[in-house]
Protein backbone atom coordinates (compact mmCIF):
# COMPACT_ATOMS: atom_id res chain seq x y z
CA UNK A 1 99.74 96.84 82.68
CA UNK A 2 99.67 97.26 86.03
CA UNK A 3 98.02 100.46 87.26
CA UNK A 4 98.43 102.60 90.42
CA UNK A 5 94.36 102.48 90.08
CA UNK A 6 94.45 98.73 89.96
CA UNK A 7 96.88 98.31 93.23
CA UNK A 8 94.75 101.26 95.00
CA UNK A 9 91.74 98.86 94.70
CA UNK A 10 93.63 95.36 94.20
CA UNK A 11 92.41 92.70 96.91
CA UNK A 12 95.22 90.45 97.35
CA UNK A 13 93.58 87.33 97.62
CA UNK A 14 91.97 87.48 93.93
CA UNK A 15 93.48 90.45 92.33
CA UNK A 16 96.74 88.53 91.35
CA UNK A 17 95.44 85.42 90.52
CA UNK A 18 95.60 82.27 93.06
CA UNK A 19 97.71 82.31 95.86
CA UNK A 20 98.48 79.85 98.34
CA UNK A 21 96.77 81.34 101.94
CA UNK A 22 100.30 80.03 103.45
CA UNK A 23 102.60 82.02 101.41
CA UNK A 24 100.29 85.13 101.31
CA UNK A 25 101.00 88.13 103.32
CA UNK A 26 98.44 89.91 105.43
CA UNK A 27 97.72 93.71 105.44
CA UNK A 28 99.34 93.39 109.02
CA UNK A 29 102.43 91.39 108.00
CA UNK A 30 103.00 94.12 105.48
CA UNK A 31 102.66 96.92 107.44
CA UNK A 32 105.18 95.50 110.31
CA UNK A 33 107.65 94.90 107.80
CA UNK A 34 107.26 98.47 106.45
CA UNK A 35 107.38 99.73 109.86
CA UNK A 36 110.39 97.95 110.66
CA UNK A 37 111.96 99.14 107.38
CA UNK A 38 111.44 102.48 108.45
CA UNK A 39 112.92 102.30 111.77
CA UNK A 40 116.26 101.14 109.87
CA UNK A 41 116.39 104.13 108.01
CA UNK A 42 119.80 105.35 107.85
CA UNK A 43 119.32 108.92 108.35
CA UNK A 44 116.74 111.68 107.51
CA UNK A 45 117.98 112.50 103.83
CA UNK A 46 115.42 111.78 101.48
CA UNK A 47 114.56 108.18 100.69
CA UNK A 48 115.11 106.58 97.47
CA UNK A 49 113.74 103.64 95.56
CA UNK A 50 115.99 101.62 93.34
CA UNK A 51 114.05 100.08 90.35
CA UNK A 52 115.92 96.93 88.54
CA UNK A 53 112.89 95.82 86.98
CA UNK A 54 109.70 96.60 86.31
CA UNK A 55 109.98 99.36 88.45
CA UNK A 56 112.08 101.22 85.83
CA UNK A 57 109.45 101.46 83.18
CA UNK A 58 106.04 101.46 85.56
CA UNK A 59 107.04 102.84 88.69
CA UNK A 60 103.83 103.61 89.43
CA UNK A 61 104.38 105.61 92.77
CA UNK A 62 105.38 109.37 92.74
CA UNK A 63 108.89 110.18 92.81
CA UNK A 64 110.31 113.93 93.01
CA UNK A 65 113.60 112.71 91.15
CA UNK A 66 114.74 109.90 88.71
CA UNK A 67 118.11 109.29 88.18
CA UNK A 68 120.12 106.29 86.65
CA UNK A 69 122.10 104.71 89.42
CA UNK A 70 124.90 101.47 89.96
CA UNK A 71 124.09 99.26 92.64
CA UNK A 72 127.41 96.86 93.40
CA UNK A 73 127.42 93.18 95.51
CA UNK A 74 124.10 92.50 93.72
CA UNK A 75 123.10 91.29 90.21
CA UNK A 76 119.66 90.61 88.56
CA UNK A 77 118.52 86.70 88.41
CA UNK A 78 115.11 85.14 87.20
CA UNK A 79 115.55 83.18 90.57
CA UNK A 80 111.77 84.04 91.98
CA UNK A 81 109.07 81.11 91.21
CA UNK A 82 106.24 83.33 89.64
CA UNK A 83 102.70 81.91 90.73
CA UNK A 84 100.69 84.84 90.62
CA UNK A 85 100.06 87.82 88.36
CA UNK A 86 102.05 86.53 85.80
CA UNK A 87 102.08 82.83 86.39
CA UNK A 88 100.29 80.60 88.02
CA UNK A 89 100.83 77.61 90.53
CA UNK A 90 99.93 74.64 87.47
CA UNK A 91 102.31 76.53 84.73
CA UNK A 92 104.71 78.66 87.11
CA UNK A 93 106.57 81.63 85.09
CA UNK A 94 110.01 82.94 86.69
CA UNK A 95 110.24 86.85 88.14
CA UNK A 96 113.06 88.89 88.46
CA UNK A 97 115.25 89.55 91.98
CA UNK A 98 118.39 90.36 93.03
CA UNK A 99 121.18 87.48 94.36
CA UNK A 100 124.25 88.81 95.62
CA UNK A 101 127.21 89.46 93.57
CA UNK A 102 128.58 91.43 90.58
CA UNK A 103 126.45 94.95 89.83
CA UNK A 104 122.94 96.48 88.47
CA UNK A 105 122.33 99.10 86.57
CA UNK A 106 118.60 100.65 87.25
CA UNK A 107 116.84 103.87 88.29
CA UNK A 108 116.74 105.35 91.50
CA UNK A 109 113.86 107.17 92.29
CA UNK A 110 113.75 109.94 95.21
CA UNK A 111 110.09 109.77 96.91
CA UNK A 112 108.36 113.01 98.64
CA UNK A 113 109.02 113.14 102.37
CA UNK A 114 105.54 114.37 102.25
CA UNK A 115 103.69 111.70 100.90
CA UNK A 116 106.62 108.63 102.08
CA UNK A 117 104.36 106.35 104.08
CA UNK A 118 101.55 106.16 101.23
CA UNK A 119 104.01 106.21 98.34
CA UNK A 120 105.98 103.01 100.26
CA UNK A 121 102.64 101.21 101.65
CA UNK A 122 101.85 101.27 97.98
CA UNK A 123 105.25 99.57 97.07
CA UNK A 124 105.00 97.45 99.79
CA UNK A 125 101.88 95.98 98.47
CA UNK A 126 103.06 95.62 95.37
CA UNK A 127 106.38 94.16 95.78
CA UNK A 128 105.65 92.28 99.18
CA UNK A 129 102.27 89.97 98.53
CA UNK A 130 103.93 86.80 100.00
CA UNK A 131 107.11 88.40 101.44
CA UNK A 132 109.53 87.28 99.01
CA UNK A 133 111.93 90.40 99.11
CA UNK A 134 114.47 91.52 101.35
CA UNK A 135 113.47 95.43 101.49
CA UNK A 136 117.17 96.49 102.30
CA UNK A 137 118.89 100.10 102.64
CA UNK A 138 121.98 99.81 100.10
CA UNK A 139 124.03 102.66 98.94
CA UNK A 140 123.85 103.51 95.42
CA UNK A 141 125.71 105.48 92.64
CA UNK A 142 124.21 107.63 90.47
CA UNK A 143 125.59 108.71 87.44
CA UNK A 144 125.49 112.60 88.43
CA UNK A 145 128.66 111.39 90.66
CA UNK A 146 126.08 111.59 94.29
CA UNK A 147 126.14 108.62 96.42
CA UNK A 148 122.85 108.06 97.71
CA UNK A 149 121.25 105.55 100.92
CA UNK A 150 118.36 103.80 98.85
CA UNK A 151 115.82 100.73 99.45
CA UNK A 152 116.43 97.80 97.04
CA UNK A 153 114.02 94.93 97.51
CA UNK A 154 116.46 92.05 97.49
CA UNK A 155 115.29 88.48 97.07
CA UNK A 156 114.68 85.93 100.72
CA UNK A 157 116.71 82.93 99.75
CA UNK A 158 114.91 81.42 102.79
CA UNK A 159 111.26 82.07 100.99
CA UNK A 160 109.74 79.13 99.60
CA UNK A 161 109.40 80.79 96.19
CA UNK A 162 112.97 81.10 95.49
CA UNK A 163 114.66 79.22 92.72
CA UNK A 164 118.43 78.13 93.26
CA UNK A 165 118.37 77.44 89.36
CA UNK A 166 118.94 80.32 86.99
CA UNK A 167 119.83 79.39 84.33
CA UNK A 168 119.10 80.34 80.65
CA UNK A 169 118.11 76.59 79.83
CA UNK A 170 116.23 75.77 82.75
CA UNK A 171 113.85 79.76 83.06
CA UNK A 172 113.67 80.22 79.22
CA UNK A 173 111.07 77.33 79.09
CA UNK A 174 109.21 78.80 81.90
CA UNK A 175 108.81 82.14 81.09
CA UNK A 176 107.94 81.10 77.28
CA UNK A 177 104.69 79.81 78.45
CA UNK A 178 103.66 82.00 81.66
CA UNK A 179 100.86 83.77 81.77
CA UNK A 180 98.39 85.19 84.55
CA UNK A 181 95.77 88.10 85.40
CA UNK A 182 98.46 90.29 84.80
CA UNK A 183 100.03 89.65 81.01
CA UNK A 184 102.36 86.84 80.85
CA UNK A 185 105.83 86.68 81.69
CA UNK A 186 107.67 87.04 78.04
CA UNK A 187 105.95 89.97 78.00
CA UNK A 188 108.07 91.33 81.40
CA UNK A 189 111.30 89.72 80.21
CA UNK A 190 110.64 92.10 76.53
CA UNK A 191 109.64 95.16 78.20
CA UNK A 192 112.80 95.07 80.25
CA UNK A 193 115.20 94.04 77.54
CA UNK A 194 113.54 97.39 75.80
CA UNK A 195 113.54 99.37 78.81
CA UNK A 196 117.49 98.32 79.58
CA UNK A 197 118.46 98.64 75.63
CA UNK A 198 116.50 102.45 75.90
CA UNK A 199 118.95 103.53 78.55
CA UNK A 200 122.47 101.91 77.64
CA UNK A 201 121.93 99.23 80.45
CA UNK A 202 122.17 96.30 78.33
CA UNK A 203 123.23 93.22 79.79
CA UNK A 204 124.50 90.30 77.38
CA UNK A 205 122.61 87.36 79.35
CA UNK A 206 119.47 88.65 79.57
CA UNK A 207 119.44 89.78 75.60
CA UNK A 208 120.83 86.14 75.50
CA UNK A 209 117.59 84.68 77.89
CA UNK A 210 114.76 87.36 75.98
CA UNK A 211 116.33 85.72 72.64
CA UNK A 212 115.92 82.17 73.74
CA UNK A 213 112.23 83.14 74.76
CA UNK A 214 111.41 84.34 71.23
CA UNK A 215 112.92 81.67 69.42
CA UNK A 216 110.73 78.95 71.98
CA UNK A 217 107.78 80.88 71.79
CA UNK A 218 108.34 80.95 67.31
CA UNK A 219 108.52 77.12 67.50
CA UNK A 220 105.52 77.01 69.68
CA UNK A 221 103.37 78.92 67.39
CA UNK A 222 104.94 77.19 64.28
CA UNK A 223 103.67 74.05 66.16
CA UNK A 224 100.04 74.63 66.26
């Protein structure tokens, strides 16, 4: 699993496995975008992360406050090629984003005004190796009844990693078969299934996709 440790020390050229120089962001490239993500902040009320994914069950930064939250106009999609940590460029895996439409249920995390910059340029380097995200301010409901102003990476459909086909037939082959430095990509798709079915967040197509993966990955092994 991936450690705050491991991203502390994590050189982005090797750490994640092989990425193209071309797609790969600098420490510079990250650091403006952060910068400029800052400068759109909203207000000075406490900044919050919203978690979808893997986020939810290894957030890894330090938050003050967790709360389940609603985020509507967006909906989770397998629609990010996944070349790196847990894929790789020969056998490419699919990762998770957001596309717009519908809702998400996740966890919205309040970070310590103290400690912001350092909590986020860890996030950043995490979440934004080749730039793939759209680090936007959305607003966010939690289940307390409190509206919050929170960042939600959102996926570039302009990046060169993004998939316009999301389908169950077309990623469930993909992620089957996966793997890179980091686990392999069934192994994401099952942790959030658990993570999602451990809060009352279930959602029907991805039980439907994480089924589909099993069942491929059963015949595979029966194959050998």
């Amino acid at each position: 699993m991936l450690t705050r440790e491991f991203l502390l020390k994590a050189d982005c050229k090797t750490s994640f496995g092989d990425i193209d120089e071309a797609l790969l962001w600098s420490c510079e490239q990250r650091a403006a975008s952060l910068a400029a993500t800052l400068a759109c902040r909203p207000d000075q009320s406490p900044v919050w992360i919203f978690g979808y994914g893997s986020l939810m069950w290894n957030p890894i930064f330090e938050a003050e406050e967790v709360a389940s939250g609603r985020l509507e106009g967006w909906h989770r999609a397998f629609c990010l090629r996944l070349i790196a940590g847990r894929g790789t460029v020969t056998a490419p895996g699919r990762m998770l984003a957001l596309k717009e439409g519908g809702m998400t249920s996740g966890l919205a995390f309040r970070l310590p005004e103290s400690r912001l910059h350092d909590e986020l340029e860890l996030l950043w380097k995490r979440e934004m190796i080749t730039g793939c995200y759209l680090p936007t301010w959305c607003e966010l409901a939690l289940e307390d009844g409190r509206n919050v102003t929170a960042l939600v990476f959102i996926m570039d459909p302009r990046h060169p990693l993004y998939e316009t086909d999301s389908c169950r037939r077309t990623i469930a082959p993909l992620i089957a078969q996966a793997s890179g430095p980091l686990g392999t990509n069934a192994q994401y798709l099952y942790a959030l299934e658990q993570e999602l079915g451990k809060r009352g967040m279930q959602e029907e197509a991805l039980t439907r996709l994480a089924a589909e993966v099993r069942a491929l990955q059963n015949q595979n092994t029966a194959a050998r």
